[in-house]
Protein backbone atom coordinates (compact mmCIF):
# COMPACT_ATOMS: atom_id res chain seq x y z
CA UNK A 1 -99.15 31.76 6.28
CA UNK A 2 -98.59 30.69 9.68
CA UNK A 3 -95.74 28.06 9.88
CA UNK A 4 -95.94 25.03 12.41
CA UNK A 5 -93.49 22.39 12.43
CA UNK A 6 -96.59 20.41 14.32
CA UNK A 7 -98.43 19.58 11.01
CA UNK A 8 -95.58 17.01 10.67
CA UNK A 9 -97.42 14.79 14.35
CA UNK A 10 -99.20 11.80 13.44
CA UNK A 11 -103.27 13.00 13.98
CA UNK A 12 -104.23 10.81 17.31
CA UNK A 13 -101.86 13.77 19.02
CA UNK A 14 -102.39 16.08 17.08
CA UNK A 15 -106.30 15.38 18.31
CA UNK A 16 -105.66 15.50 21.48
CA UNK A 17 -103.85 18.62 21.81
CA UNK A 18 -107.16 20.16 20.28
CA UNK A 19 -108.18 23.20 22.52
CA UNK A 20 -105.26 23.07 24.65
CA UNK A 21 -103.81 26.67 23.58
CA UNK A 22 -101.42 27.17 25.90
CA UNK A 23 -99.95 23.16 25.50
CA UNK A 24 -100.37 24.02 21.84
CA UNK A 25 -98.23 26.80 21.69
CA UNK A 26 -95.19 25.18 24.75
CA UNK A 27 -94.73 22.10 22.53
CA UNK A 28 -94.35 24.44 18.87
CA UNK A 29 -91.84 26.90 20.63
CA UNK A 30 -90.23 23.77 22.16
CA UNK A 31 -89.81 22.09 19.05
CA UNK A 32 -88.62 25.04 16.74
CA UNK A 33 -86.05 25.69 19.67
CA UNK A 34 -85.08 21.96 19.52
CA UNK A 35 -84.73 22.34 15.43
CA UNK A 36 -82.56 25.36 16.33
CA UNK A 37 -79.98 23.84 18.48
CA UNK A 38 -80.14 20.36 16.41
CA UNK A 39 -78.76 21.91 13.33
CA UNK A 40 -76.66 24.03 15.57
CA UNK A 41 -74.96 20.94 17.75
CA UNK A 42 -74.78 18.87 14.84
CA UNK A 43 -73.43 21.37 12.26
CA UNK A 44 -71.08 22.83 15.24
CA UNK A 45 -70.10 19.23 16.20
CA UNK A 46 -69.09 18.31 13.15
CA UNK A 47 -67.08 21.68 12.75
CA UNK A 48 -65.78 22.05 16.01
CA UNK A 49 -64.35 17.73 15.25
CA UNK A 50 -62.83 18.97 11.61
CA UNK A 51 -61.10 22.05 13.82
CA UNK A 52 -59.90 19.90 16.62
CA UNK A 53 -58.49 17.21 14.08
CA UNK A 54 -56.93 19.98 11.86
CA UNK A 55 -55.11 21.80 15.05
CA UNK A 56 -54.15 19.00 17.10
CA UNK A 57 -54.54 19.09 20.86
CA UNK A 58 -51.97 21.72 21.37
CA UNK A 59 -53.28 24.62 19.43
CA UNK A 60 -56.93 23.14 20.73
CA UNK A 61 -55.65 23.55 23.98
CA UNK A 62 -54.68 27.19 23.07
CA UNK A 63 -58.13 27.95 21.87
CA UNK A 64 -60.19 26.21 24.56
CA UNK A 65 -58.18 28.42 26.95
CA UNK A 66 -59.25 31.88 25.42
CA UNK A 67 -62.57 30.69 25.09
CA UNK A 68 -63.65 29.34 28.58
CA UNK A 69 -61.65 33.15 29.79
CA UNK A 70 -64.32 34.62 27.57
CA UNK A 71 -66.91 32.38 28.29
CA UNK A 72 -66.29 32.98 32.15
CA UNK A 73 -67.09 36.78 31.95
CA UNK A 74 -69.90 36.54 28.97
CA UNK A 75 -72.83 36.81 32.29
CA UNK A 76 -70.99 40.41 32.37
CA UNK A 77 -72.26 41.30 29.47
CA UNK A 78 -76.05 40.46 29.69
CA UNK A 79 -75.80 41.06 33.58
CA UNK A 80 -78.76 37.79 33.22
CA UNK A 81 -81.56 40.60 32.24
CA UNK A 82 -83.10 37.54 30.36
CA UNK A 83 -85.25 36.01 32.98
CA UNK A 84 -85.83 39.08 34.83
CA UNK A 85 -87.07 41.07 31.50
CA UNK A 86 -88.57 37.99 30.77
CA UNK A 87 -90.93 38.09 33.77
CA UNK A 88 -91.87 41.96 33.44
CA UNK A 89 -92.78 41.17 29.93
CA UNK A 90 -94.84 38.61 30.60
CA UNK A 91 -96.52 40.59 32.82
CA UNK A 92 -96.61 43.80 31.09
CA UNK A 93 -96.62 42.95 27.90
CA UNK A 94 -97.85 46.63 26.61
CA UNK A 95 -95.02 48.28 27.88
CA UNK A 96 -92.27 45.95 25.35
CA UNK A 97 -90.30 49.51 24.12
CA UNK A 98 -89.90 50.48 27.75
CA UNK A 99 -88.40 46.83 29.13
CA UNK A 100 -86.74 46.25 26.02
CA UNK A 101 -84.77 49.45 25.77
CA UNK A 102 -84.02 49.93 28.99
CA UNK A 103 -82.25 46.57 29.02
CA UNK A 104 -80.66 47.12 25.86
CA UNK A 105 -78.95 50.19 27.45
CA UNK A 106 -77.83 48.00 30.37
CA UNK A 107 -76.33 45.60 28.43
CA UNK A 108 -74.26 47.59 26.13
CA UNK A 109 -72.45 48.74 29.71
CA UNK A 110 -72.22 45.55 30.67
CA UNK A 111 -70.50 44.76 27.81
CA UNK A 112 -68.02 46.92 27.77
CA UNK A 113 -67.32 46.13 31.55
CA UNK A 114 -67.01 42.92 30.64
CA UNK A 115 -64.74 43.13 27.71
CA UNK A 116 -62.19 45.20 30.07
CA UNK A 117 -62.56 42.49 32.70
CA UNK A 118 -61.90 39.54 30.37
CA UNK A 119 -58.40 41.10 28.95
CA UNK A 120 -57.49 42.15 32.95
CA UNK A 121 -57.79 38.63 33.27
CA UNK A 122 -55.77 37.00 30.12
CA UNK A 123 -52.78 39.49 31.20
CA UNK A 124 -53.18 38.25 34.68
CA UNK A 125 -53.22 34.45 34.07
CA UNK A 126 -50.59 34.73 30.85
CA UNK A 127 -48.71 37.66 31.03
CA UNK A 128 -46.46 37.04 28.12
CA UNK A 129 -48.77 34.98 26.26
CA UNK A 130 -49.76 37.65 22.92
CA UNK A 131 -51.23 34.65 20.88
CA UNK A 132 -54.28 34.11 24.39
CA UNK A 133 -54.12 38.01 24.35
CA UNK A 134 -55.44 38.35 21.02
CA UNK A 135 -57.26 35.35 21.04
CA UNK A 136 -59.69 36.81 24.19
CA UNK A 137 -59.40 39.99 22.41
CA UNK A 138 -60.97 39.30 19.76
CA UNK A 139 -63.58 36.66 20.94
CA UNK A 140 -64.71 38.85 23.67
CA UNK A 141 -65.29 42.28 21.67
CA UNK A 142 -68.52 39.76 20.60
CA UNK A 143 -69.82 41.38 24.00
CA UNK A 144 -70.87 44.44 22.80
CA UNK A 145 -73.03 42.97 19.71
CA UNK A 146 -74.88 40.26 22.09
CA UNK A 147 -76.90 43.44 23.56
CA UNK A 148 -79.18 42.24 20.47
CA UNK A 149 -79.90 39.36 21.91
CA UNK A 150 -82.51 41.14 23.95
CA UNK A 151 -84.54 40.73 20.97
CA UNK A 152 -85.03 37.48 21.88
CA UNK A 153 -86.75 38.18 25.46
CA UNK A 154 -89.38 39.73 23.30
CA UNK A 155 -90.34 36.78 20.94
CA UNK A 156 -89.76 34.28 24.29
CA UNK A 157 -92.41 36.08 25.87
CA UNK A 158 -94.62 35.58 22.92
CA UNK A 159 -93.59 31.88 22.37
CA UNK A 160 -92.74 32.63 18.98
CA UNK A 161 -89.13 31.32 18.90
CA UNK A 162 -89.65 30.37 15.39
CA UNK A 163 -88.86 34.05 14.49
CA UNK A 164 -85.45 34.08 16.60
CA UNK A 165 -84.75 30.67 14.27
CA UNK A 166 -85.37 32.45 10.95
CA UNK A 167 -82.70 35.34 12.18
CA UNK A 168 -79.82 33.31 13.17
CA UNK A 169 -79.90 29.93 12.11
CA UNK A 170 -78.86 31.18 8.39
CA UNK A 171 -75.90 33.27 9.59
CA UNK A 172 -75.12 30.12 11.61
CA UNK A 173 -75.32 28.10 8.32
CA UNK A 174 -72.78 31.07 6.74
CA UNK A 175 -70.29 30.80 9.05
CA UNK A 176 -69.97 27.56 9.44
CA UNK A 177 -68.73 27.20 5.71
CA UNK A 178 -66.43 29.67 6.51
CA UNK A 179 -65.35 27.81 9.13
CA UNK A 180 -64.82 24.94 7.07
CA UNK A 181 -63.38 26.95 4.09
CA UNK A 182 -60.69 27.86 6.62
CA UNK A 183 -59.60 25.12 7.50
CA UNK A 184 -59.49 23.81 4.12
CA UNK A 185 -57.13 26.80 3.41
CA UNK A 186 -54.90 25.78 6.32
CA UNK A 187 -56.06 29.08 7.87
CA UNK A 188 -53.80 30.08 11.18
CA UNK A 189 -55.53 29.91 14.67
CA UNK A 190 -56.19 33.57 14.71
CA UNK A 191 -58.01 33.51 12.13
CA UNK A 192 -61.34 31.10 13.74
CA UNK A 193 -61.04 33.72 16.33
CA UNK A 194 -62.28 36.15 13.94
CA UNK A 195 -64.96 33.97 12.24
CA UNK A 196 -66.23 33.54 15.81
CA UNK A 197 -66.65 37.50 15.95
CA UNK A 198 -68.36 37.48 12.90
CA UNK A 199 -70.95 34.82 13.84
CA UNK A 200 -71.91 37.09 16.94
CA UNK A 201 -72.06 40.24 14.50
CA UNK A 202 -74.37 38.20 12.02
CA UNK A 203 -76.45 36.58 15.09
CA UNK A 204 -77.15 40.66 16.09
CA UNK A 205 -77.59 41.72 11.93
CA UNK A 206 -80.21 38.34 11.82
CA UNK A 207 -81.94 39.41 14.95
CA UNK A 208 -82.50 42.98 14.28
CA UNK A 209 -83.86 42.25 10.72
CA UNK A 210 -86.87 40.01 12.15
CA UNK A 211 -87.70 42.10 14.67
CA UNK A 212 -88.20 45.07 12.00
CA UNK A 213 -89.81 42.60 10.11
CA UNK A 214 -92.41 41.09 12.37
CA UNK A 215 -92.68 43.52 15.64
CA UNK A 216 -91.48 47.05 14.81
CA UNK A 217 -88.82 49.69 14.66
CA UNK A 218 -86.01 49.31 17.17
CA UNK A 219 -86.75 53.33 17.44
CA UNK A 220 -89.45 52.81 19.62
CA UNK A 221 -87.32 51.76 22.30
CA UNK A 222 -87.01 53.93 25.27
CA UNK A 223 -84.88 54.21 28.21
CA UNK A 224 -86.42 54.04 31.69
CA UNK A 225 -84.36 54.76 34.86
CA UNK A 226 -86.83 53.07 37.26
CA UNK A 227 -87.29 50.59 35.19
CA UNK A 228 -83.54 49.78 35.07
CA UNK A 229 -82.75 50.50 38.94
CA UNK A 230 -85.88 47.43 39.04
CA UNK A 231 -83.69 44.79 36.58
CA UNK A 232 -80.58 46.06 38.68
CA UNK A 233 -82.11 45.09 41.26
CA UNK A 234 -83.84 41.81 40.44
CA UNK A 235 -80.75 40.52 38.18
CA UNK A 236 -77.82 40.84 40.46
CA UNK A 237 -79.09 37.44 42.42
CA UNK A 238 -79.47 35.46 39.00
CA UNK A 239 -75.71 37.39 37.69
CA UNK A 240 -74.10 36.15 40.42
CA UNK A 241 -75.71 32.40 40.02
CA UNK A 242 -75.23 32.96 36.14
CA UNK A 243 -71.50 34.04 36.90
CA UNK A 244 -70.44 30.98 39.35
CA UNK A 245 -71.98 28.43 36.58
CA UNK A 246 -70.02 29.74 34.25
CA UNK A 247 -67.08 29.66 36.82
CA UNK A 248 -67.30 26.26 37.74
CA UNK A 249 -68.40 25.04 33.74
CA UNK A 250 -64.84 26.95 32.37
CA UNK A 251 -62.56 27.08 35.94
CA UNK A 252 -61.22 23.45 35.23
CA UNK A 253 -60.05 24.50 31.62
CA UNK A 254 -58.66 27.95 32.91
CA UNK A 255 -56.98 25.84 35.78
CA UNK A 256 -56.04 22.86 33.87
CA UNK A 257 -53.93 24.56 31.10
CA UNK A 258 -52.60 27.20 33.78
CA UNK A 259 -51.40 24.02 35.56
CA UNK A 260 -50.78 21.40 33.29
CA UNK A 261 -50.42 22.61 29.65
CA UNK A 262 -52.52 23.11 26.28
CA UNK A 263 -51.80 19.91 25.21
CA UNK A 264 -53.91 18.10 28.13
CA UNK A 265 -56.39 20.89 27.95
CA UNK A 266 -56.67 20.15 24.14
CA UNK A 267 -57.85 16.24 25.46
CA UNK A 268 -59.70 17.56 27.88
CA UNK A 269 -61.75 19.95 25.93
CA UNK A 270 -62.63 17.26 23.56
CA UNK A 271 -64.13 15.28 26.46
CA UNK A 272 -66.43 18.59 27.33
CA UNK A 273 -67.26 19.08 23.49
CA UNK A 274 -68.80 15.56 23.43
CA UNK A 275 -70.42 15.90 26.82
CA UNK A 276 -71.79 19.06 26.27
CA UNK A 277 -73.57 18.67 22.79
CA UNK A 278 -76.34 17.58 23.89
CA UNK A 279 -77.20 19.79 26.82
CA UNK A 280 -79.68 22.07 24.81
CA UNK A 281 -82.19 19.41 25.10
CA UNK A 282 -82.70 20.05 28.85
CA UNK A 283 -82.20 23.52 28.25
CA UNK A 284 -84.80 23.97 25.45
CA UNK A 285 -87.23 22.16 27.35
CA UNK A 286 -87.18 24.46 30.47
CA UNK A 287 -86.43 27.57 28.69
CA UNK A 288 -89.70 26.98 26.16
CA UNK A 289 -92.08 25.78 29.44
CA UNK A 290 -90.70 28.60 32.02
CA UNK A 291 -93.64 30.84 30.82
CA UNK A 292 -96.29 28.61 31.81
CA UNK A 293 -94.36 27.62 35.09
CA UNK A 294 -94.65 31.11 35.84
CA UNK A 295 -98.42 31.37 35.42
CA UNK A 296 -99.27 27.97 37.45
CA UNK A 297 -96.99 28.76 40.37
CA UNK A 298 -99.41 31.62 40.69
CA UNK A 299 -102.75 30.34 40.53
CA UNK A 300 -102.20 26.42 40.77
CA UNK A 301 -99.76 25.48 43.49
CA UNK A 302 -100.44 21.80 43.50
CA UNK A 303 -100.32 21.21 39.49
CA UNK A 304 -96.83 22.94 39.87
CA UNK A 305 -95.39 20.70 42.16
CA UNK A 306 -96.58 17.49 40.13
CA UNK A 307 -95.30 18.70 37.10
CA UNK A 308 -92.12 19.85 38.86
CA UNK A 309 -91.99 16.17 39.47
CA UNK A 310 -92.44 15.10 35.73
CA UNK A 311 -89.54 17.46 34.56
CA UNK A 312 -87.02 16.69 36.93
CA UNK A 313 -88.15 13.21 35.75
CA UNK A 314 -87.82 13.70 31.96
CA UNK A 315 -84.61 15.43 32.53
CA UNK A 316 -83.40 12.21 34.42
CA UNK A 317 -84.70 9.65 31.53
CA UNK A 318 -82.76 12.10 28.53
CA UNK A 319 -79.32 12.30 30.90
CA UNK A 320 -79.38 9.07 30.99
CA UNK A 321 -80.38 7.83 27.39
CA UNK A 322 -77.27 9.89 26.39
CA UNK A 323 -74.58 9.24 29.06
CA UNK A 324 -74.87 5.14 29.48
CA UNK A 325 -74.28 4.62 25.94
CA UNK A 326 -71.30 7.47 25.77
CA UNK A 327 -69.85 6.23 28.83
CA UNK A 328 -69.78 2.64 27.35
CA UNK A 329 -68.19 3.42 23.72
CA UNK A 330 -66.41 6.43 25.10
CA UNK A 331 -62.53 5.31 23.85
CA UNK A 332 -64.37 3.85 20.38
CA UNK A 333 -66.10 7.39 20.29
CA UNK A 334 -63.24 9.65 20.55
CA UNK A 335 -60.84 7.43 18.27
CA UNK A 336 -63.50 7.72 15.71
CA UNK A 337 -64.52 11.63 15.83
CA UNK A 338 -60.93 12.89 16.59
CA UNK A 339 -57.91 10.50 15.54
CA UNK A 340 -55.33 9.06 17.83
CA UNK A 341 -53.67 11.74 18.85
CA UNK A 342 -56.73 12.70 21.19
CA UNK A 343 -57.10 8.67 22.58
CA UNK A 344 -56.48 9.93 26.37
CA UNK A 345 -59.73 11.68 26.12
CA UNK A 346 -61.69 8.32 26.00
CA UNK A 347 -61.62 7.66 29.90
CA UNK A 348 -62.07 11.47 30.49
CA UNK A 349 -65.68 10.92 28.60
CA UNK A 350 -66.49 8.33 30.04
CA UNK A 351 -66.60 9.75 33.54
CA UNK A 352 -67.24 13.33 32.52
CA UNK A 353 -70.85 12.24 30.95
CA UNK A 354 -72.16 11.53 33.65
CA UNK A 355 -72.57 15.70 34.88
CA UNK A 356 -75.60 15.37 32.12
CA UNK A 357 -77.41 14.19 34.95
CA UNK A 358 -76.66 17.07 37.29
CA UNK A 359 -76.51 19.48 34.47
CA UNK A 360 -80.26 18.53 33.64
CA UNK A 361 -81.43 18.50 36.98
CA UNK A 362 -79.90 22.15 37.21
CA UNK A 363 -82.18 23.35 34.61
CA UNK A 364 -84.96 21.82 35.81
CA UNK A 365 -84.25 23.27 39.58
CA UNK A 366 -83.54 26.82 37.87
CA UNK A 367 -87.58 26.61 36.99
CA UNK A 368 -88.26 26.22 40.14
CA UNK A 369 -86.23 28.71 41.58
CA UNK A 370 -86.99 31.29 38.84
CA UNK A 371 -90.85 30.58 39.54
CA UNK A 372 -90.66 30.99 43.15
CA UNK A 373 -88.00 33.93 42.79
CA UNK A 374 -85.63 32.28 45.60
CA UNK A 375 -82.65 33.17 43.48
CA UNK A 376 -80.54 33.97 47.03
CA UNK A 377 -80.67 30.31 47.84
CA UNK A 378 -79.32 29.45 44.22
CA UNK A 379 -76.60 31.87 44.92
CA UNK A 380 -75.55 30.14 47.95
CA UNK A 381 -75.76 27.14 46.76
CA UNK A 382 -73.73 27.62 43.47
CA UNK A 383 -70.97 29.81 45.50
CA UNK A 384 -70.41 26.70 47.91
CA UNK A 385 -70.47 24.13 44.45
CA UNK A 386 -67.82 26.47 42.98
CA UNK A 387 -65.54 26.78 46.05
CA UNK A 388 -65.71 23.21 46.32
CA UNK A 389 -65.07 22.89 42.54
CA UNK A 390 -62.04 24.78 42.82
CA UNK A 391 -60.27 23.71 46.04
CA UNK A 392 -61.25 19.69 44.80
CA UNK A 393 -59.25 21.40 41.40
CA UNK A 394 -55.92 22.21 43.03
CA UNK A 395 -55.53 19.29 44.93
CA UNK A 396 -56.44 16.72 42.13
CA UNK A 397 -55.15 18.37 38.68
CA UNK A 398 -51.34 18.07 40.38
CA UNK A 399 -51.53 14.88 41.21
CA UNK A 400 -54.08 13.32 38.65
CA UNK A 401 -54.19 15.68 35.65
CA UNK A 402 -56.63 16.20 33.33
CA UNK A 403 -58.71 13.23 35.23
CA UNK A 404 -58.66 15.23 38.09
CA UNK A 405 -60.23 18.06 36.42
CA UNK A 406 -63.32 15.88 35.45
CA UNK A 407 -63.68 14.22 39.08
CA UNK A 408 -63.75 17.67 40.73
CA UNK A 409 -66.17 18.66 38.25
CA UNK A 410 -68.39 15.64 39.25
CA UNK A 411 -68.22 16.06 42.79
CA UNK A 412 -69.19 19.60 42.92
CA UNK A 413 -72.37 19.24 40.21
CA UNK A 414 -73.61 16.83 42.35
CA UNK A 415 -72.71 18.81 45.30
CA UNK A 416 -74.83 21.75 43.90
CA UNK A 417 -77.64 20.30 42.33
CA UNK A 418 -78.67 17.50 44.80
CA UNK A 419 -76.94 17.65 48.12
CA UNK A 420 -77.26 21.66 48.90
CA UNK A 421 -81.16 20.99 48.71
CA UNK A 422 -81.02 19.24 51.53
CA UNK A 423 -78.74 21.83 53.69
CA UNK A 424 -81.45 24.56 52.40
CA UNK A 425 -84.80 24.06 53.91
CA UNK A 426 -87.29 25.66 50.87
CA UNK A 427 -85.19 22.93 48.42
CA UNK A 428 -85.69 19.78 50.58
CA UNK A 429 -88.65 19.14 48.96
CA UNK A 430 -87.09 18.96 45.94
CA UNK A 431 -84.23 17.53 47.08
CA UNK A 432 -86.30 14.10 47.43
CA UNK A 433 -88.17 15.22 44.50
CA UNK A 434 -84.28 14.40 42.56
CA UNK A 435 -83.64 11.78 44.58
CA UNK A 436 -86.79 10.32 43.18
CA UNK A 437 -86.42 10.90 39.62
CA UNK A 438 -82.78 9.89 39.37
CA UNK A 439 -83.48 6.43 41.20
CA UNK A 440 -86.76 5.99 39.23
CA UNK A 441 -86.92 8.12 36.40
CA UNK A 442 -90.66 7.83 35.51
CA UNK A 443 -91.25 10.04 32.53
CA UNK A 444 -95.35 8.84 32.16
């Protein structure tokens, strides 16, 4: 029985999206997506609030440390063969085994690299540290089991998302009770570090199940040197872009407790929890329509500009339903969710929110970008963002903390998403098309 979460529309829209396929099939990947990272946010919000509570900003500090080391080299380990398998497969869709595998194989060296590369990194930035060393450790042997996640280029292709919900959501569900158990138990720090593991293990175990399930045998899968010297090729653009975003996302936390202390990163990280937990929705939005961006870049030029138009003003209307109201009951926020001892995080929300808006914008210029394959420009654009990120870092963190941390991170979104269009001549287009939507964000 085919399963559609669409049944649940009222009928006047469900009428007019009558014999509009394509439409049909954007808005039901979009919204089992959106289902996805709902009960994911939420659930992980409300775990990730219980851990921060139970460890205090100190030990919070700790962890946020090892994580944004791991999260820093994670692009390592997929080298961004996503988008770029992505695009063969929707235009080859007959030769699945041969893109599939042949990233697969790609990505299990990639992982490795980037295991080595995270630990290099831990014993450079904390040499006598053991409790970060086993923390990145652990977290980042998770590389070598997200090679499964190549699964998911196959049902992205397809717009069948629903499938890649069925395989991980439950082994989401699982671990997050462990979580919880733990911390019930009065579990030691280490020991999340291993749950963490475990939820990348299960995500792979999930993943490889459906696809046995619902597309084949993993057996079928074949290596292809050409085909591999091609994604080389095509990725290391988008790995580098992938790389500095995840630089300048986790370079304030690496810098901050380098500079400061875990106990003002701990604050500080609470401030990115809240601000981030809501960035899927852009995400989702312009992950589930890339597809059909793809196809009307091709063959309707002018369409894709007008509906470039309408996402970059959707994402503008969503930052800002989400940051004004954050921004205002930031301090009321933060005392509620995570107790007093975290009460210098309030006016670090409150300014830190508003990178939604630039965050958003991001995704929506990465469809662009992706469509019209100009990912050298993104490269240049990002590296300049992330220099500036970093040199606005050291001279603000010493004299302003963890506040300076959030107004260098500010700065430099903005930097990259808005004013680089204009010092780039294929983005000045859409440099007014931003401008636009974020001083009148009409959405119909």
């Amino acid at each position: 029985m085919k399963i559609s979460w669409m049944r649940l529309l009222p009928v006047f829209i469900r009428t007019r999206l009558e014999g509009r396929k394509e439409l049909h099939e954007v808005i039901n990947n979009t919204g089992w997506m959106m289902g996805d990272q709902i009960i994911r946010q939420g659930v992980g919000l409300i775990i990730g609030i219980w851990l921060a509570r139970y460890l205090g900003p100190q030990l919070y500090g700790e962890f946020s440390f090892a994580f944004a080391v791991v999260t820093i080299c994670s692009p390592l380990a997929t080298l961004a063969l996503s988008v770029v398998a992505l695009r063969r497969m929707v235009k080859e869709p007959t030769q699945k085994d041969e893109i599939i595998g042949s990233a697969f194989l790609l990505m299990i060296i990639g992982g490795a690299f980037a295991f080595i590369v995270a630990m290099t990194s831990v014993f450079i930035a904390r040499p006598n540290d053991q409790l970060a060393h086993w923390l990145v450790g652990i977290l980042s042997a998770g590389y070598i089991f997200q090679t499964f996640s190549v699964i998911e280029i196959w049902f992205s292709s397809q717009v069948q998302w629903k499938y890649v919900v069925f395989g991980k959501t439950s082994a989401f569900l699982i671990i997050s009770l462990i979580k919880a158990y733990l911390i019930y138990l009065g579990a030691p720090l280490i020991a999340f570090a291993w749950v963490g593991l475990a939820e990348i293990v299960c995500d792979a175990i999930g993943l490889t199940v459906v696809y046995r399930l619902k597309v084949g045998s993993m057996l079928k899968w074949t290596f292809n040197w050409c085909t591999a010297r091609i994604f080389l090729r095509d990725c290391w653009p988008i790995l580098s872009v992938t790389i500095l975003n995840m630089v300048h996302l986790r370079i304030d936390q690496v810098m901050l407790g380098n500079m400061v202390g875990s106990g003002e990163l701990g604050k500080y990280s609470v401030a990115v929890r809240i601000t981030e937990s809501w960035f899927f929705i852009p995400l989702i939005i312009c992950s589930s329509s890339l597809p059909s961006f793809l196809k009307s870049e091709k063959n309707y030029p002018i369409v894709f500009n007008a509906h470039m138009q309408r996402l970059y003003n959707i994402m503008v209307f969503v930052a800002y339903s989400f940051a004004l109201p954050i921004a205002f009951f930031s301090k009321e926020i933060i005392h509620l969710l995570f107790s007093d001892s975290y009460l210098g995080a309030g006016p670090l929300l409150a300014v830190l929110i508003w990178t939604g808006v630039f965050g958003s914008l991001a995704a929506a210029r990465n469809t662009l970008i992706f469509s019209k394959n100009w990912n050298k420009i993104n490269l240049l654009s990002m590296s300049m963002g992330c220099l500036l990120n970093v040199i606005l870092n050291i001279l603000l963190i010493t004299k302003y903390g963890a506040m300076g941390a959030v107004i260098s991170t500010l700065i430099s979104y903005w930097f990259t998403v808005h004013v680089t269009c204009f010092i780039f001549k294929p983005l000045r287009e859409t440099g007014w098309m931003i401008t636009k939507a974020m001083l009148l964000p009409k959405v119909w």
